[in-house]
Protein backbone atom coordinates (compact mmCIF):
# COMPACT_ATOMS: atom_id res chain seq x y z
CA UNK A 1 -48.50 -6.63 114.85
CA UNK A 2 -52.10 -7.55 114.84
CA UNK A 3 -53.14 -10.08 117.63
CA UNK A 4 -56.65 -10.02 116.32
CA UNK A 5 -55.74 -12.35 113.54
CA UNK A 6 -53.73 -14.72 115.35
CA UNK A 7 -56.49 -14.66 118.33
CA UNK A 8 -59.32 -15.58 116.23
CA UNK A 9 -57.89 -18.52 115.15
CA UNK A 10 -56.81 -19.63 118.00
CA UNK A 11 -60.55 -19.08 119.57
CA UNK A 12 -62.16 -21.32 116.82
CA UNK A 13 -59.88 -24.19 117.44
CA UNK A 14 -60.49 -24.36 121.21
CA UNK A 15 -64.10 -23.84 119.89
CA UNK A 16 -63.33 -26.66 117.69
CA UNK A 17 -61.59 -28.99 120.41
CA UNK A 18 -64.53 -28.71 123.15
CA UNK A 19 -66.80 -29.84 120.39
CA UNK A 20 -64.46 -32.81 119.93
CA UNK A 21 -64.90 -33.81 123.54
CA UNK A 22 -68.47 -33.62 123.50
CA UNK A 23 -69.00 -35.50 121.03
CA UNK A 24 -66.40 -38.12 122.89
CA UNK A 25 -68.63 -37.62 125.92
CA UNK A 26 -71.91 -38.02 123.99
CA UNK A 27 -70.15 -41.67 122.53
CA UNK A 28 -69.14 -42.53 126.11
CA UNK A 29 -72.92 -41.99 127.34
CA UNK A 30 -73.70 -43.68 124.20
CA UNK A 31 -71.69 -46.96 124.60
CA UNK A 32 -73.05 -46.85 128.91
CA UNK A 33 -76.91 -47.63 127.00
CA UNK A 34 -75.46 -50.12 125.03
CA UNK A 35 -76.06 -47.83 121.28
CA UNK A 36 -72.14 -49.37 120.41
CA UNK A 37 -73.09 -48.68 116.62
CA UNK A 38 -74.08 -44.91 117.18
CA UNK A 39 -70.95 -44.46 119.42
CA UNK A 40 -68.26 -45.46 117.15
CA UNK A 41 -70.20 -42.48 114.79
CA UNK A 42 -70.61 -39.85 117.37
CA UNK A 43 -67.09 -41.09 118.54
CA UNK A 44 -65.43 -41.24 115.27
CA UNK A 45 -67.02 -37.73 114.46
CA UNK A 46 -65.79 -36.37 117.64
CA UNK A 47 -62.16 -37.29 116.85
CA UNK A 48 -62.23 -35.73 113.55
CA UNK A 49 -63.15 -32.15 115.34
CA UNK A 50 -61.46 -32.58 118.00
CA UNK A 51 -58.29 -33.12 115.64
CA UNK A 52 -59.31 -30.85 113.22
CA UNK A 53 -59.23 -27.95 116.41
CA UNK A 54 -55.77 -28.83 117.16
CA UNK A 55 -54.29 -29.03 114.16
CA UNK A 56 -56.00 -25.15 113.51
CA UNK A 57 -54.99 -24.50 117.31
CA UNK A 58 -51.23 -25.78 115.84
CA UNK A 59 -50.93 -23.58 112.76
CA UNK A 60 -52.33 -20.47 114.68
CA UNK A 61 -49.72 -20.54 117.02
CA UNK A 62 -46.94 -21.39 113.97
CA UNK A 63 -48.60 -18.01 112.46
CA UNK A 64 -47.55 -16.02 115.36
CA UNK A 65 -44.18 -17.26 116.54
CA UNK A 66 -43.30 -16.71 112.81
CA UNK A 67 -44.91 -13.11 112.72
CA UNK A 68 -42.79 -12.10 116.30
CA UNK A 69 -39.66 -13.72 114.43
CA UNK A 70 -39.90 -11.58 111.34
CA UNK A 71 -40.77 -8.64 113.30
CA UNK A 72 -37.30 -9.30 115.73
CA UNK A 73 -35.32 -9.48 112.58
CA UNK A 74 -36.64 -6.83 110.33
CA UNK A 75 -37.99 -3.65 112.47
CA UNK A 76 -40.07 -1.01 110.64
CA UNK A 77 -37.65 1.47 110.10
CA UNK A 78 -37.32 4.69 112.27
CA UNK A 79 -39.31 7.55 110.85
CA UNK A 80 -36.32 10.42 110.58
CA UNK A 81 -36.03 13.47 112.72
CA UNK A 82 -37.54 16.41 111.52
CA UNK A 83 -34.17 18.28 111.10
CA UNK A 84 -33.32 15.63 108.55
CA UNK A 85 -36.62 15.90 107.26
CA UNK A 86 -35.97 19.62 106.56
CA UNK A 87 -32.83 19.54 105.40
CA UNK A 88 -34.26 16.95 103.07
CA UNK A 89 -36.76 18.60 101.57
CA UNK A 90 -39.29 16.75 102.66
CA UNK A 91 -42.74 16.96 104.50
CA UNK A 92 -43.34 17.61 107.78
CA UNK A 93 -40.59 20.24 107.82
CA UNK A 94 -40.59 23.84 107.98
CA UNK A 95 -40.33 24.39 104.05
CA UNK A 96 -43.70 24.44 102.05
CA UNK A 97 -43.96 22.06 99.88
CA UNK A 98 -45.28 23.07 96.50
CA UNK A 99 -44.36 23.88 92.96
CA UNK A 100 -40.46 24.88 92.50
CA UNK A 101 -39.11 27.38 90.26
């Protein structure tokens, strides 16, 4: 399975989520010097990333408990032994493969 996917996505929403809660901060620091209009923007701003990073955060995990579920249920399939691969005909046994006559 490849984690890379799954842990990218997951990396951009925390990225995504500590933004948020900056920009909450930055409102709350804001609303102390009595800026109330540029809050509720920085603030309202802040909520949208914030959400936005959870909601990414929520369908990157989704991703992967659905990619370990499909894995559990349908394995790759075992690569046969090479005495069945010989007796098969096929390659990676002992017979050359090439042109029959």
């Amino acid at each position: 399975m490849n984690h890379w996917r799954y842990l990218w996505r997951e990396a951009l929403a925390v990225v995504f989520m500590l933004m948020g809660i900056f920009g909450l901060v930055q409102a709350l620091g804001l609303v102390a010097q009595r800026q109330v209009i540029g809050a509720s923007l920085v603030g309202i701003l802040g909520l949208f990333v914030f959400r936005g990073g959870l909601s990414l955060l929520k369908v990157a995990m989704a991703a992967r408990i659905v990619q370990q579920t499909q894995d559990r249920l349908y394995p790759a399939p075992a690569q046969p032994l090479p005495s069945v691969r010989r007796a098969q005909g096929l390659p990676g046994g002992s017979r050359r493969a090439g042109p029959q006559s």
